[in-house]
PDB file of N, CA and C in Angstrom:
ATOM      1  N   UNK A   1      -2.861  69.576  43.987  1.00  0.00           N
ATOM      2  CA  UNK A   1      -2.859  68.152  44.220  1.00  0.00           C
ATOM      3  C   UNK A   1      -1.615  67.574  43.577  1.00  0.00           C
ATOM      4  N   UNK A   2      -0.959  66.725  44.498  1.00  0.00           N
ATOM      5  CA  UNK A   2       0.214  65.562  43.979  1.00  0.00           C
ATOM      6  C   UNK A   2       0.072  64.301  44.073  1.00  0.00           C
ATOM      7  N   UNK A   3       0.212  63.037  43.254  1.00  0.00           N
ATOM      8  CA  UNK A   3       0.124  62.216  43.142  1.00  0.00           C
ATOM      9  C   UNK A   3       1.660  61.956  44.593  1.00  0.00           C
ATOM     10  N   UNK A   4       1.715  60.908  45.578  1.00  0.00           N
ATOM     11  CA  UNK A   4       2.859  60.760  46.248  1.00  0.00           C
ATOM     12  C   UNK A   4       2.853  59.582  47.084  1.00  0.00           C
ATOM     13  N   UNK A   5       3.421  58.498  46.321  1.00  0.00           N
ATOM     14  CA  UNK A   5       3.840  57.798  46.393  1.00  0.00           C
ATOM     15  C   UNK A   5       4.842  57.726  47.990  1.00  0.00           C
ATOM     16  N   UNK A   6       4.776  57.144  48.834  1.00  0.00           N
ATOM     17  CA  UNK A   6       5.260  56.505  49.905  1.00  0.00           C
ATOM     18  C   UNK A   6       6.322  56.034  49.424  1.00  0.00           C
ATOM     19  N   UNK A   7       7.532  56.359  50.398  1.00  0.00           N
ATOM     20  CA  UNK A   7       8.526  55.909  50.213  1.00  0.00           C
ATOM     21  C   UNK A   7       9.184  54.483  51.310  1.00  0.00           C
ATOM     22  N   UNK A   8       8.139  54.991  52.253  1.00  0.00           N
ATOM     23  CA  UNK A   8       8.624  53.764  53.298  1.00  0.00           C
ATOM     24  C   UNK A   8       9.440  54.661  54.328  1.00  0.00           C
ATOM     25  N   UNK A   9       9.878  55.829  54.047  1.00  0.00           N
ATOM     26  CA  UNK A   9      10.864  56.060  55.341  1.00  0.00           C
ATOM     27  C   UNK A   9       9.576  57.328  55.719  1.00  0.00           C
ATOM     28  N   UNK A  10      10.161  57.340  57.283  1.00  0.00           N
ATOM     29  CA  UNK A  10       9.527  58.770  57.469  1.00  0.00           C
ATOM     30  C   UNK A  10       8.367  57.772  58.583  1.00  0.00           C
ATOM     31  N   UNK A  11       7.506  58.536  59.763  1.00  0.00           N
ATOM     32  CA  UNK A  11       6.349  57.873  60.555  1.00  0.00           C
ATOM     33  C   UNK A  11       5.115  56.901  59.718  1.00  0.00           C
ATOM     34  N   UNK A  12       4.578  56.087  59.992  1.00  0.00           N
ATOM     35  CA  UNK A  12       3.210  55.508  59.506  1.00  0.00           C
ATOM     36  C   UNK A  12       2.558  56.565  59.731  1.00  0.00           C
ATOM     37  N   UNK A  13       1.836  56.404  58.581  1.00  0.00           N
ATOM     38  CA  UNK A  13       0.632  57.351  58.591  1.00  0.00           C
ATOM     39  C   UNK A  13      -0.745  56.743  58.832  1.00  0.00           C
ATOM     40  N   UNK A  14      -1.762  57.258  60.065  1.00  0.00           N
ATOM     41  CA  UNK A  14      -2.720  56.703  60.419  1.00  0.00           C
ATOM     42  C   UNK A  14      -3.982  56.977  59.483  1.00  0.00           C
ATOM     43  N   UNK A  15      -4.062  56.063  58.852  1.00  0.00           N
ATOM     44  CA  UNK A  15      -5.779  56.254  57.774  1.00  0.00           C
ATOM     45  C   UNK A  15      -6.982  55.916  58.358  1.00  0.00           C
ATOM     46  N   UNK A  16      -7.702  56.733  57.789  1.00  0.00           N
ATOM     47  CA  UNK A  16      -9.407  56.373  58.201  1.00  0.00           C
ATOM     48  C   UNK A  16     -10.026  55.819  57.075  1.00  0.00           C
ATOM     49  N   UNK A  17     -10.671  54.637  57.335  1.00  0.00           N
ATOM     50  CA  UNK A  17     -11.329  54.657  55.833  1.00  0.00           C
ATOM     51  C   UNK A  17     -12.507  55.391  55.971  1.00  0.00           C
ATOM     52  N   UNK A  18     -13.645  55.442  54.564  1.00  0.00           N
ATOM     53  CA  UNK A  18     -14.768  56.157  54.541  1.00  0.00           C
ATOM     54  C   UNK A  18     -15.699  55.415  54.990  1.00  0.00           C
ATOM     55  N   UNK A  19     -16.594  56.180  55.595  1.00  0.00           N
ATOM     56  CA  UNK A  19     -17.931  55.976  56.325  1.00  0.00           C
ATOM     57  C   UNK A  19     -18.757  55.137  55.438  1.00  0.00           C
ATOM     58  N   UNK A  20     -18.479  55.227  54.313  1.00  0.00           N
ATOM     59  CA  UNK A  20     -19.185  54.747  53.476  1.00  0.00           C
ATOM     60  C   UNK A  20     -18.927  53.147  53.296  1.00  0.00           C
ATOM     61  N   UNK A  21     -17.431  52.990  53.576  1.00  0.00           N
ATOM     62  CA  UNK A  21     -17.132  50.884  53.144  1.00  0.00           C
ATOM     63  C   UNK A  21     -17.056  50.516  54.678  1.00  0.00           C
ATOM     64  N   UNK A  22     -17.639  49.691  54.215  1.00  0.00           N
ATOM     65  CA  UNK A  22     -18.222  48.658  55.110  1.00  0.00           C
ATOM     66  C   UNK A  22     -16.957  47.454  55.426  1.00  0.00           C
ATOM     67  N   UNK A  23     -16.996  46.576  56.491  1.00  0.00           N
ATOM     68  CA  UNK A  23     -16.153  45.192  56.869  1.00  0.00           C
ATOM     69  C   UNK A  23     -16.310  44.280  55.399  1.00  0.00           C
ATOM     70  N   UNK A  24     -17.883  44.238  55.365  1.00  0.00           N
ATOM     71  CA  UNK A  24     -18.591  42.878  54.465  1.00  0.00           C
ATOM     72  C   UNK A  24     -18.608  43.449  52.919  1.00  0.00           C
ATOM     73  N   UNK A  25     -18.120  44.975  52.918  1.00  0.00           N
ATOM     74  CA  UNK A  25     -19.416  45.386  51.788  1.00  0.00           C
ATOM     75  C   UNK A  25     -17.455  45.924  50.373  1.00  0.00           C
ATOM     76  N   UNK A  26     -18.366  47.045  50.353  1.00  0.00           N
ATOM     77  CA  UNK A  26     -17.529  47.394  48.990  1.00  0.00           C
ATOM     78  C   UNK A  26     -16.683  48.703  49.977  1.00  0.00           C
ATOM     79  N   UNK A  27     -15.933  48.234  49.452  1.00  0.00           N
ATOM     80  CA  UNK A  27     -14.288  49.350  49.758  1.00  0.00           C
ATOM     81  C   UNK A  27     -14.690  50.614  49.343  1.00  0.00           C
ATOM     82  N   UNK A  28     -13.863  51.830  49.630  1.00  0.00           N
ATOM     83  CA  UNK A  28     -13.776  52.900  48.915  1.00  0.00           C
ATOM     84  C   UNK A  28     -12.596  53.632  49.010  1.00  0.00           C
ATOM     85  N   UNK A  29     -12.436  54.735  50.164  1.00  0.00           N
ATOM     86  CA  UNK A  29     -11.335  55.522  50.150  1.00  0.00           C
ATOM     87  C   UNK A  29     -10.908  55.968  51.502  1.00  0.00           C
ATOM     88  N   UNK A  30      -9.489  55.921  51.799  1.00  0.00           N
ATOM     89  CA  UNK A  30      -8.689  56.027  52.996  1.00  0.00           C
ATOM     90  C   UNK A  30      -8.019  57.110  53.001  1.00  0.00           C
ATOM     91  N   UNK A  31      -7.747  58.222  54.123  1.00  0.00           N
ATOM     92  CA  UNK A  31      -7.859  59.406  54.295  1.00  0.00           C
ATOM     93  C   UNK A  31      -6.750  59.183  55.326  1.00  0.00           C
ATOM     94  N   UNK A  32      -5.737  60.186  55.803  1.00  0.00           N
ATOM     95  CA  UNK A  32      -4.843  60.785  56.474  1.00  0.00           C
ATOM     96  C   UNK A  32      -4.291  61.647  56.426  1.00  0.00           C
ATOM     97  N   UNK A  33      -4.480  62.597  57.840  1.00  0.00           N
ATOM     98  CA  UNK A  33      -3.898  63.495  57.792  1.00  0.00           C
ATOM     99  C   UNK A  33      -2.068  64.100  58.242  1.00  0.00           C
ATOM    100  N   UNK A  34      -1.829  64.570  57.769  1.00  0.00           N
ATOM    101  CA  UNK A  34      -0.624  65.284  58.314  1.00  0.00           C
ATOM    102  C   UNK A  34      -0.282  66.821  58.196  1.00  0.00           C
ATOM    103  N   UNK A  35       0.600  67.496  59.143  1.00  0.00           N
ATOM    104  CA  UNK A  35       0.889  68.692  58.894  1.00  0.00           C
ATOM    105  C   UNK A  35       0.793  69.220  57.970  1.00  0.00           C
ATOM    106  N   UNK A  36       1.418  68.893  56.512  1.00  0.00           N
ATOM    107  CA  UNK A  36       1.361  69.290  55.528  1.00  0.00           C
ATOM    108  C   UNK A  36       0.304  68.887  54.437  1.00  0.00           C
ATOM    109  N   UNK A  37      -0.372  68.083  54.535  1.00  0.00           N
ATOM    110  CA  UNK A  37      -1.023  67.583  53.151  1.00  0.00           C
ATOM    111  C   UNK A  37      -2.286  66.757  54.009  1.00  0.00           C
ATOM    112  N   UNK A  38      -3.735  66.311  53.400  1.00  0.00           N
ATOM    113  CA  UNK A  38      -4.827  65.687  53.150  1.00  0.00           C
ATOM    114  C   UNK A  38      -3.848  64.309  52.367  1.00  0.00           C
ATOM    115  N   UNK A  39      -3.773  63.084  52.903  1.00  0.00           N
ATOM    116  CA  UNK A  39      -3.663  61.865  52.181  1.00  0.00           C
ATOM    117  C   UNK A  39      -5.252  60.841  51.564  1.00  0.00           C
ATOM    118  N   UNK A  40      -4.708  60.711  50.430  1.00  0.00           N
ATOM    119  CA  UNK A  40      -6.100  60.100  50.039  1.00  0.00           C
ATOM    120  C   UNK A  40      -5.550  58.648  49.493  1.00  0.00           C
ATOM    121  N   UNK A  41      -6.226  57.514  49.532  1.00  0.00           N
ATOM    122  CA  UNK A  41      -5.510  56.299  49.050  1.00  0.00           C
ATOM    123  C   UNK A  41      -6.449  55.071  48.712  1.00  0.00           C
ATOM    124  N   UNK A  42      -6.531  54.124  47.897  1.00  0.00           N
ATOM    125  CA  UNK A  42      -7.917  53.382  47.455  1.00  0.00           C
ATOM    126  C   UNK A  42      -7.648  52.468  48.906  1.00  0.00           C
ATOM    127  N   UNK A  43      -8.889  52.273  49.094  1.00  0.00           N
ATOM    128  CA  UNK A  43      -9.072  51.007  50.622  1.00  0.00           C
ATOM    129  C   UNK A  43      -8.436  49.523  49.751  1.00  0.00           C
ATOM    130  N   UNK A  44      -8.700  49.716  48.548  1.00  0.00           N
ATOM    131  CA  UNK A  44      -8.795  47.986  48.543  1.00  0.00           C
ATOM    132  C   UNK A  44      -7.369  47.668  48.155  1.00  0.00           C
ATOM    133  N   UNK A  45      -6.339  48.307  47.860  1.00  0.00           N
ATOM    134  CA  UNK A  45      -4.896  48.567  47.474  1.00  0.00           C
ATOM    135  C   UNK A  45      -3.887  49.932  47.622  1.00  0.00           C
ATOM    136  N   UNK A  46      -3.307  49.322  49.253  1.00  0.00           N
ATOM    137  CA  UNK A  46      -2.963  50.339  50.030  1.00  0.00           C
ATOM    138  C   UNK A  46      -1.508  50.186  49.291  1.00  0.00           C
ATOM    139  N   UNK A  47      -0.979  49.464  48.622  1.00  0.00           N
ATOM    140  CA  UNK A  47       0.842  49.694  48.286  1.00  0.00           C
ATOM    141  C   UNK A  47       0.321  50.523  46.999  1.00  0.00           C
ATOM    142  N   UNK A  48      -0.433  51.353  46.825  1.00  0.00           N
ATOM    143  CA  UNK A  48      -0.535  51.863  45.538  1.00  0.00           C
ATOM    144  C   UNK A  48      -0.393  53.533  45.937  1.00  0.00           C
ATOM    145  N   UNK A  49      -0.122  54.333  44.412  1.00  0.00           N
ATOM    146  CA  UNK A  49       0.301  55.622  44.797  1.00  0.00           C
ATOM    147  C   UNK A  49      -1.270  56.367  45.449  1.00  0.00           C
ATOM    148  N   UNK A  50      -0.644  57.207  46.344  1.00  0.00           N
ATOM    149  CA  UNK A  50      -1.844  58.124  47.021  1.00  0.00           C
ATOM    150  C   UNK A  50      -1.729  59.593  46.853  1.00  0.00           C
ATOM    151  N   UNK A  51      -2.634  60.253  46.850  1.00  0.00           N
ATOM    152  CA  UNK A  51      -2.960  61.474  46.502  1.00  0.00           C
ATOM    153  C   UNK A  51      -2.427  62.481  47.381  1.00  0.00           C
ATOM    154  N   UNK A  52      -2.185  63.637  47.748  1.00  0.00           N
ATOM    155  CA  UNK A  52      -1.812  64.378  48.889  1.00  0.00           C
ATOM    156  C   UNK A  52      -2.583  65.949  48.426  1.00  0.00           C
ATOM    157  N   UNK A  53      -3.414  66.633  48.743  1.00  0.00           N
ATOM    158  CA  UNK A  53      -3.890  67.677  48.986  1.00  0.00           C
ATOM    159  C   UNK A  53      -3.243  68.655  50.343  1.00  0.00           C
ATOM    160  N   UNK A  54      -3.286  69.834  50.211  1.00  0.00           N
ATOM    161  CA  UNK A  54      -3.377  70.600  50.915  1.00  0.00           C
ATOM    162  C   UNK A  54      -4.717  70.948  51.232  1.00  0.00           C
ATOM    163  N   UNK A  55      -4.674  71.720  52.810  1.00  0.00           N
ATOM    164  CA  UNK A  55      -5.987  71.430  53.599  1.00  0.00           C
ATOM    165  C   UNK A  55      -6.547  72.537  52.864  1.00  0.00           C
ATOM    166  N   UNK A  56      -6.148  73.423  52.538  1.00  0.00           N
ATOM    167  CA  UNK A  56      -7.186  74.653  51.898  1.00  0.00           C
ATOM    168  C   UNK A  56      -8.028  73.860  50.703  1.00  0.00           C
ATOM    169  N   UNK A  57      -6.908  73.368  49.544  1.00  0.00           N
ATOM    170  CA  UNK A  57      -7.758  72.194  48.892  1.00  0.00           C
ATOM    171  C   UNK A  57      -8.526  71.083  49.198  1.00  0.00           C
ATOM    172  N   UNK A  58      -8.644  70.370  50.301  1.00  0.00           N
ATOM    173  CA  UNK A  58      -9.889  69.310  50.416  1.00  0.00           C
ATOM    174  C   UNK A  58     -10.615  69.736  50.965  1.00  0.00           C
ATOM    175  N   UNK A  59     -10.828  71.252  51.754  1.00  0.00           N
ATOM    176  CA  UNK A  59     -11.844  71.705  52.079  1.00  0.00           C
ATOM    177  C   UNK A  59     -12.357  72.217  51.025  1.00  0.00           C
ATOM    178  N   UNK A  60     -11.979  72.610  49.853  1.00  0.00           N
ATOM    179  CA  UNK A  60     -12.996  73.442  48.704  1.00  0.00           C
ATOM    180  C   UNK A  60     -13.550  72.024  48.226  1.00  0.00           C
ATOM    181  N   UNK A  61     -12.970  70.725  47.916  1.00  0.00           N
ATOM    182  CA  UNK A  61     -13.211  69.844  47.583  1.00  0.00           C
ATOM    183  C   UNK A  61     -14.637  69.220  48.332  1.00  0.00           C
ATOM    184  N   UNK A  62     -14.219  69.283  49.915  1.00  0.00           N
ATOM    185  CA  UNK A  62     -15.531  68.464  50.450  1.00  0.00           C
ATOM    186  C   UNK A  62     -16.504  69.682  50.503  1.00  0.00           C
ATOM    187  N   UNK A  63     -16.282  70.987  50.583  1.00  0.00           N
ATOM    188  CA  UNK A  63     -17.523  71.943  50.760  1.00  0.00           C
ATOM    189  C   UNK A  63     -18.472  71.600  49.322  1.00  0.00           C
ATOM    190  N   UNK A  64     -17.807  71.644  48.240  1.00  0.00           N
ATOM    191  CA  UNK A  64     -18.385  71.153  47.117  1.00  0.00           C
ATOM    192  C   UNK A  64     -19.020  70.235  46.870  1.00  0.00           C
ATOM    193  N   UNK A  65     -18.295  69.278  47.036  1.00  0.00           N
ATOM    194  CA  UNK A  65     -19.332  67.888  47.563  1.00  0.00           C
ATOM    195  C   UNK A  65     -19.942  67.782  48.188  1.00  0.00           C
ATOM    196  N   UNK A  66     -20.099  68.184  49.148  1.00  0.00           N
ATOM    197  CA  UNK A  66     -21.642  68.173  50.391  1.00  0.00           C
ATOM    198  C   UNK A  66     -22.290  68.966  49.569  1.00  0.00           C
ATOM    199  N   UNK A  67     -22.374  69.934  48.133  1.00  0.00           N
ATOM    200  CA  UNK A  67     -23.425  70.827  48.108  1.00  0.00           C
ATOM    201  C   UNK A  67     -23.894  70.077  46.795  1.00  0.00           C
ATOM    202  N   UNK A  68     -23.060  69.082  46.307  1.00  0.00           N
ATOM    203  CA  UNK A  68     -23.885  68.534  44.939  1.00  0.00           C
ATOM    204  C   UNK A  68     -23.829  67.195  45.200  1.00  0.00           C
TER     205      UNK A  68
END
């Protein structure tokens, strides 16, 4: 995992937020993918630094989490 900060150059990256935040309700976490890396980023403050995983890593990550 790298902390990675957006630089502004380079394509938009398309995020999903989580299933979990709602229009009305409480925020959580915004997800995009790219070739190289899992992007992770808080919903409620998108100019802030975002996370970048590799896919082998957020799959050990979410297999884990679905089991606890």
């Amino acid at each position: 995992m790298m902390p990675n900060p957006m630089s502004g150059n380079g394509p938009e990256l398309e995020w999903f937020k989580s299933s979990y935040s709602t229009n009305d309700g409480p925020d959580c976490v915004e997800v995009a993918v790219t070739g190289e890396a899992i992007r992770i980023r808080d919903s409620k403050n998108h100019r802030s630094p975002h996370l970048a995983f590799a896919a082998s890593e957020w799959a050990a990550f979410v297999s884990y989490a679905a089991d606890h």
